[in-house]
Each structure stands twice: as structure tokens, then as C-alpha cells.
N, C-alpha and C. Protein backbone atom coordinates (compact mmCIF):
# COMPACT_ATOMS: atom_id res chain seq x y z
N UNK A 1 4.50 -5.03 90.16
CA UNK A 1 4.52 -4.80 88.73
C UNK A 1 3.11 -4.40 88.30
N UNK A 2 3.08 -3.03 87.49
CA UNK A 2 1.72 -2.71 86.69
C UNK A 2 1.45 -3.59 86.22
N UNK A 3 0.08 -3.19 85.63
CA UNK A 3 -0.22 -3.42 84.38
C UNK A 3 0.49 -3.04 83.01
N UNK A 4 0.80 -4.38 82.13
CA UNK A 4 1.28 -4.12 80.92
C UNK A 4 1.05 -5.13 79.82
N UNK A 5 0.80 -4.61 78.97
CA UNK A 5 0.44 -5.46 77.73
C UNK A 5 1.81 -6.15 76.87
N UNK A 6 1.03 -7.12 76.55
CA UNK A 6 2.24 -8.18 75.88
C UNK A 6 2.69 -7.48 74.70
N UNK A 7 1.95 -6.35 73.62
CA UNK A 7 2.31 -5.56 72.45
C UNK A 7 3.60 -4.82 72.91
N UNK A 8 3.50 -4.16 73.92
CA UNK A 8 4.94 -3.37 74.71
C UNK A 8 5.85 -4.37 74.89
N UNK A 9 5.60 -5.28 75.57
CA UNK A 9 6.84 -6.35 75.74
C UNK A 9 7.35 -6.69 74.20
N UNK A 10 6.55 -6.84 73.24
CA UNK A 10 6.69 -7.33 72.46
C UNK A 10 7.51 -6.74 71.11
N UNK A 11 6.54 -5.53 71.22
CA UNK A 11 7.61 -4.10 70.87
C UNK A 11 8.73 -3.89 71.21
N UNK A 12 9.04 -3.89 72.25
CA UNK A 12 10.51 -3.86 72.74
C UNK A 12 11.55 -4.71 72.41
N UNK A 13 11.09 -5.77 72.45
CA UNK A 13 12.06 -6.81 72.06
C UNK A 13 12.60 -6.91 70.55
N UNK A 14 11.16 -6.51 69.56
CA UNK A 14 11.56 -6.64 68.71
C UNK A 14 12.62 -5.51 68.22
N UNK A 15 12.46 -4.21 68.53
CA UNK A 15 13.18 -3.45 68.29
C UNK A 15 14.85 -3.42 68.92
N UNK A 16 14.92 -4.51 69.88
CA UNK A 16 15.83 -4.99 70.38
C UNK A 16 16.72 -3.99 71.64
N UNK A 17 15.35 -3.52 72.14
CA UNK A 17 15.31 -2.80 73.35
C UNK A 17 15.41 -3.46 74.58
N UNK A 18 15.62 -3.21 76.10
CA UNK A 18 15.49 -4.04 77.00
C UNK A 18 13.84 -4.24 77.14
N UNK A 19 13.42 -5.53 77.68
CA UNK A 19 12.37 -5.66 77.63
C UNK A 19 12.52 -6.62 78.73
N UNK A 20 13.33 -7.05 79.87
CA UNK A 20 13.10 -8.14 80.57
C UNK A 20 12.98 -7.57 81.55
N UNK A 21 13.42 -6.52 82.10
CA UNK A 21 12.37 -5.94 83.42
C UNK A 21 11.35 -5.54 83.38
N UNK A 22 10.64 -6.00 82.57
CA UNK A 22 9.05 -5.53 82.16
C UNK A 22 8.00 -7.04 82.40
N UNK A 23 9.15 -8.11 83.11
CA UNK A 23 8.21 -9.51 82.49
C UNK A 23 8.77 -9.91 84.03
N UNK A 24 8.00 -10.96 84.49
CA UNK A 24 8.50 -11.73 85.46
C UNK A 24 9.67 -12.30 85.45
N UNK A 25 11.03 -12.83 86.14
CA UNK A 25 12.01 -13.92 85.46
C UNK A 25 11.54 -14.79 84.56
N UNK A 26 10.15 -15.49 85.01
CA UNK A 26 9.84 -17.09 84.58
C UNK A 26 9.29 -16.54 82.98
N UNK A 27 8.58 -15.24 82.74
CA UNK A 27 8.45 -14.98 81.75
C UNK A 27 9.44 -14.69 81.18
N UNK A 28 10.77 -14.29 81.43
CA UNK A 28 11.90 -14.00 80.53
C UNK A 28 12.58 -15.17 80.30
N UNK A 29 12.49 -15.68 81.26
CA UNK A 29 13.12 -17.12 80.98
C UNK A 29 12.46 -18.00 79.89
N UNK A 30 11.62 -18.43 79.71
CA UNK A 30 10.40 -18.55 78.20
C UNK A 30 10.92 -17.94 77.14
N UNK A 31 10.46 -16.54 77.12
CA UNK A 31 11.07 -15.72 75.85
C UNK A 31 12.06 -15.91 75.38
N UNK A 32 13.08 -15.90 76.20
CA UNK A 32 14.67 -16.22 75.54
C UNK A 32 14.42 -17.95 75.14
N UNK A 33 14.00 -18.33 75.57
CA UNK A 33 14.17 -19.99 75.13
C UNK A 33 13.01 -20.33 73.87
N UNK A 34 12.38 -19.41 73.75
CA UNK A 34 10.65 -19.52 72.65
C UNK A 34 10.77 -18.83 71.67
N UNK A 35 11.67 -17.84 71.84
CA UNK A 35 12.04 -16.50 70.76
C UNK A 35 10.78 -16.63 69.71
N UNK A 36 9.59 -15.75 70.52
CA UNK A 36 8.31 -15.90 70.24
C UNK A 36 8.16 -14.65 69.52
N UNK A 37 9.35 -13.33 70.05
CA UNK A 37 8.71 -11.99 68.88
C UNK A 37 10.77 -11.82 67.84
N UNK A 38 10.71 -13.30 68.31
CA UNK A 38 11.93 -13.20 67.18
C UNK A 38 11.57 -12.95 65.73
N UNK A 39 12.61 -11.96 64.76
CA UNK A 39 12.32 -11.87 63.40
C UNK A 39 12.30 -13.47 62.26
N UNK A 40 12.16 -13.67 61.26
CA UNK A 40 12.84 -14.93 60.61
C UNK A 40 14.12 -14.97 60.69
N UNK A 41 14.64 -16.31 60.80
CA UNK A 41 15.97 -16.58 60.57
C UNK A 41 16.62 -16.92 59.10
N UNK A 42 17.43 -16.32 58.94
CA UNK A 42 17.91 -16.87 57.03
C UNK A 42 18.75 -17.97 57.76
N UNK A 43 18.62 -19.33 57.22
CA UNK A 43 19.92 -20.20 56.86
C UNK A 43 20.82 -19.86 55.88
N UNK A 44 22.06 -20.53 56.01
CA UNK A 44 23.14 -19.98 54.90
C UNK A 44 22.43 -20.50 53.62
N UNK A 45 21.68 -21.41 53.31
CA UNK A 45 21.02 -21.46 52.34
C UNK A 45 20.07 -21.11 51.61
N UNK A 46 19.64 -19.86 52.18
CA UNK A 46 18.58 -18.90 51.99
C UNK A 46 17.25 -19.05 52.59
N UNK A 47 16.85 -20.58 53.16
CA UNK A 47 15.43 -20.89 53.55
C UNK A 47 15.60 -19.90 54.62
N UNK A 48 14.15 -19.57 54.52
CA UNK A 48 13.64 -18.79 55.69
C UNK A 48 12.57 -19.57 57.18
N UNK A 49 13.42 -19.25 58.03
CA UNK A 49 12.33 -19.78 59.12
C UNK A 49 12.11 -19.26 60.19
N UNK A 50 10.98 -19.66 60.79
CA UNK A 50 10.23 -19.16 61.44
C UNK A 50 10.25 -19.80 62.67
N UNK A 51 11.05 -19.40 64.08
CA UNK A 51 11.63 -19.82 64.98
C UNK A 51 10.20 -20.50 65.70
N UNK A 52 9.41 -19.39 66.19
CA UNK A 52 8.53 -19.95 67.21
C UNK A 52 7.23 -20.84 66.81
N UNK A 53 7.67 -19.79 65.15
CA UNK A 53 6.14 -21.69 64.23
C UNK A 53 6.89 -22.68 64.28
N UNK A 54 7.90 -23.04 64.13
CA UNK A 54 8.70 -23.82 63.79
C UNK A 54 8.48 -24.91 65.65
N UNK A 55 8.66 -24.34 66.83
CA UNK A 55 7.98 -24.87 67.83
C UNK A 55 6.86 -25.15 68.56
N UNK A 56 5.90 -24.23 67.44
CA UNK A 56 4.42 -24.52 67.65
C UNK A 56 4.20 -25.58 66.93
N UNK A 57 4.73 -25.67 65.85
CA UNK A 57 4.66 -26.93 64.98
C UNK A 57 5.01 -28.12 65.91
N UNK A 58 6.23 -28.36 66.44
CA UNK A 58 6.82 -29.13 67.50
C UNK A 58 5.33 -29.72 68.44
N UNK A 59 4.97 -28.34 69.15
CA UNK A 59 4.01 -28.77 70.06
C UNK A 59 2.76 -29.52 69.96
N UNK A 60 2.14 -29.24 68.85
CA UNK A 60 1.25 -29.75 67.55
C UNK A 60 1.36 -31.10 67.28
N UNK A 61 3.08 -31.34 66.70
CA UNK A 61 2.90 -32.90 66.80
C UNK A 61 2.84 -33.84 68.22
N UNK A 62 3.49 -32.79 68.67
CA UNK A 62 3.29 -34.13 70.04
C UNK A 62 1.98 -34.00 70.66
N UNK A 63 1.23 -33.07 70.64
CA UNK A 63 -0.20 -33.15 71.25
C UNK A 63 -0.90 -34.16 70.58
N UNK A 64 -0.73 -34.34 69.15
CA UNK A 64 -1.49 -34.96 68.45
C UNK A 64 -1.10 -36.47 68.43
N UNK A 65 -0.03 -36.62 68.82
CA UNK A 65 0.66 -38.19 69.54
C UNK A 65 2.01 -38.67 68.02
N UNK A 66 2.20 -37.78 67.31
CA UNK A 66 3.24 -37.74 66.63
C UNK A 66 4.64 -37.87 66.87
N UNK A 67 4.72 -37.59 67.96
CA UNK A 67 6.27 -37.35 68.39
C UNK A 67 6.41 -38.50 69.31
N UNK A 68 7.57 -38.87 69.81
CA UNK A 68 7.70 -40.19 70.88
C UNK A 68 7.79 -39.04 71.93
N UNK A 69 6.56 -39.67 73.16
CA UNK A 69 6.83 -38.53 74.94
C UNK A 69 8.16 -39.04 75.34
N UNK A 70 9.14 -39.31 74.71
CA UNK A 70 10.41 -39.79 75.42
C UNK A 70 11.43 -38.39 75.07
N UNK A 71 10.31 -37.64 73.65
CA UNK A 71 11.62 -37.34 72.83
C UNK A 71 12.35 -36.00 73.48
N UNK A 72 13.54 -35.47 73.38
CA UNK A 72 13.56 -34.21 74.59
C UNK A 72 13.63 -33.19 73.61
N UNK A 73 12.41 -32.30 73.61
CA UNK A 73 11.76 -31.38 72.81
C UNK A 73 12.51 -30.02 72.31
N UNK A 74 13.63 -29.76 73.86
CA UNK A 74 14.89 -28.66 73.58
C UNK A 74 15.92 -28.74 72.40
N UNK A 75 15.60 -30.50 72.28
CA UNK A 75 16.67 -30.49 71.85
C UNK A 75 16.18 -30.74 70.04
N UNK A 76 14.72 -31.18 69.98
CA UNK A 76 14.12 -30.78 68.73
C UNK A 76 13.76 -29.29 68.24
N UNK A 77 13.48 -28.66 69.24
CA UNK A 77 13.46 -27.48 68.92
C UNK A 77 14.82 -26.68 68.06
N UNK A 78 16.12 -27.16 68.88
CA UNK A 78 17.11 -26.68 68.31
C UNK A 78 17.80 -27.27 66.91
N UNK A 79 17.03 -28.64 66.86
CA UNK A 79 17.98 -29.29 65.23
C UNK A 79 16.48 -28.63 64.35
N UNK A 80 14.92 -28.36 65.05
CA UNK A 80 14.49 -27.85 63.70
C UNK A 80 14.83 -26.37 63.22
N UNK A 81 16.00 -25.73 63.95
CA UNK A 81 16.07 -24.00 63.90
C UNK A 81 17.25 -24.70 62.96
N UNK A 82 18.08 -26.02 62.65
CA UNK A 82 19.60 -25.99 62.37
C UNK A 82 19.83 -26.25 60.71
N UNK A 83 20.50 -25.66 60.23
CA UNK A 83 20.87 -25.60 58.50
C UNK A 83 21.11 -27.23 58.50
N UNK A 84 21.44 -28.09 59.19
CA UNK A 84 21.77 -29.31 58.76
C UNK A 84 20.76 -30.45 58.27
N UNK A 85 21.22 -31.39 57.61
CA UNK A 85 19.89 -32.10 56.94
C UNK A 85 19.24 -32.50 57.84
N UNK A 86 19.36 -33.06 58.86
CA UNK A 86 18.72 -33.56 59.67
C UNK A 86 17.22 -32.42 60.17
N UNK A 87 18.02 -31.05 60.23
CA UNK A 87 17.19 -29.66 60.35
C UNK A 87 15.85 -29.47 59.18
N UNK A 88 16.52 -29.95 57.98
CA UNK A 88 16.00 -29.67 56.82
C UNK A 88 14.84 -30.76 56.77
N UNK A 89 15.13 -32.11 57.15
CA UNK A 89 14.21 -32.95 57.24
C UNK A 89 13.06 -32.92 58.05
N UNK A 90 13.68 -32.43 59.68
CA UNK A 90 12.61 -32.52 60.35
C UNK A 90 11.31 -31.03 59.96
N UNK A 91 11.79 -29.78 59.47
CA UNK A 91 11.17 -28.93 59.40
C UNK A 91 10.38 -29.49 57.71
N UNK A 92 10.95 -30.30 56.69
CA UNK A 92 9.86 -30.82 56.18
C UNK A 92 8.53 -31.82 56.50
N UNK A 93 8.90 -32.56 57.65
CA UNK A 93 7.76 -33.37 58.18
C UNK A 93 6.75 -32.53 59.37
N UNK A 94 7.49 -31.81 59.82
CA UNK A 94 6.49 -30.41 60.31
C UNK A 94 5.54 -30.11 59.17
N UNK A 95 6.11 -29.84 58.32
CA UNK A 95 5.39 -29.39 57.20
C UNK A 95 4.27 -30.04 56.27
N UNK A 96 4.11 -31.60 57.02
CA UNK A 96 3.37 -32.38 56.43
C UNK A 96 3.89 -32.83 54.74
N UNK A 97 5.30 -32.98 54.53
CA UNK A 97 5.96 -33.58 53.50
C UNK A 97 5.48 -35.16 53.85
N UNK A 98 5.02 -35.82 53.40
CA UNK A 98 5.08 -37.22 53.55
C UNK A 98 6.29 -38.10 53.16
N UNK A 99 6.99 -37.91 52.56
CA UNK A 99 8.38 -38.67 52.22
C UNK A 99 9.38 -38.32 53.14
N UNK A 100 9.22 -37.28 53.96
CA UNK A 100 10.17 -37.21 55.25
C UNK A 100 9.98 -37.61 56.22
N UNK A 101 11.34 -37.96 57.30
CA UNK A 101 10.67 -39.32 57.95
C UNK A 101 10.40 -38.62 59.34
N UNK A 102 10.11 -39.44 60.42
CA UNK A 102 9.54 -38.95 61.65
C UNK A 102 10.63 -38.23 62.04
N UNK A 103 10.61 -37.87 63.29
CA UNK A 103 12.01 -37.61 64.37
C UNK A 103 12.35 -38.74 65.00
N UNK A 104 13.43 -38.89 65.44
CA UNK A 104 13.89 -40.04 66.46
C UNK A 104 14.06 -39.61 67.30
């Protein structure tokens, strides 16, 4: 494999071109699970979010010792992408809301 810059990979994807024979597996395998040059997502409720801040945020708290190391992170990742309150809550304590409560 050339040389290639992450803007091309990145380009591609977004335009929703093939872009995974351009990356290692282990790098495609990431991308699809990080959806890092994903667009925003609308909930049916109009909030807008932001898939891969939304797991940088994730990563953030647990570096910083916020999160329990027990907690399984796939599966936070996916209730903070989810329209449900539980979704709504945790992406407000991402957000540094103080009246919302931790994750469990």
C-alpha cells in the first residue's frame, strides 16, 4: 500500500464512495465502528449529534476517571448516539450538565 493521506480516505467516505480498500482491515474496522468522517445525526426529535464527539467525549471521561473501568464503552457509545432518555441523559452529562446523572 502507497502512500495516502487520511483527507482522501476521508473524502471518500464522506461522499459515500468506497474508501475501505484504501485503509488497512484494522483501519476499516475502526472507521465503521468510530464513524469519525460521519455527517451529524438528526434524532426524531430534531437534536443534532455528533457521532464521533459524542465518543471523544466518552473517552475524555474515562481518561479523566469519570466513568466506572468496568463500564463496556460499545455499549455507551451506542445509548449516547440513541433518541432514548437514557441517550438524552447521558449526552447531557457529557456535556457537563450537572443535574444529569453519571452512567451506570
Amino acid at each position: 500500500m502507497g502512500a495516502l493521506s487520511s483527507t482522501t480516505v476521508r473524502e471518500a467516505a464522506r461522499a459515500g464512495q468506497p474508501w475501505q480498500a484504501l485503509v488497512p482491515v484494522e483501519t476499516a474496522v475502526f472507521l465503521r465502528a468510530a464513524l469519525p468522517y460521519s455527517a451529524p445525526v438528526y434524532l426524531p426529535d430534531g437534536e443534532e449529534i455528533d457521532v464521533y464527539g459524542l465518543r471523544l467525549a466518552l473517552i475524555d471521561a474515562a481518561a479523566a476517571g469519570r466513568l466506572d473501568p468496568g463500564a463496556d464503552f460499545a455499549a455507551l457509545c451506542h445509548q449516547a448516539r440513541a433518541s432514548t432518555l437514557e441517550g438524552k441523559r447521558l449526552r447531557a452529562w457529557l456535556a457537563g450538565d450537572a443535574r444529569a446523572d453519571a452512567p451506570a
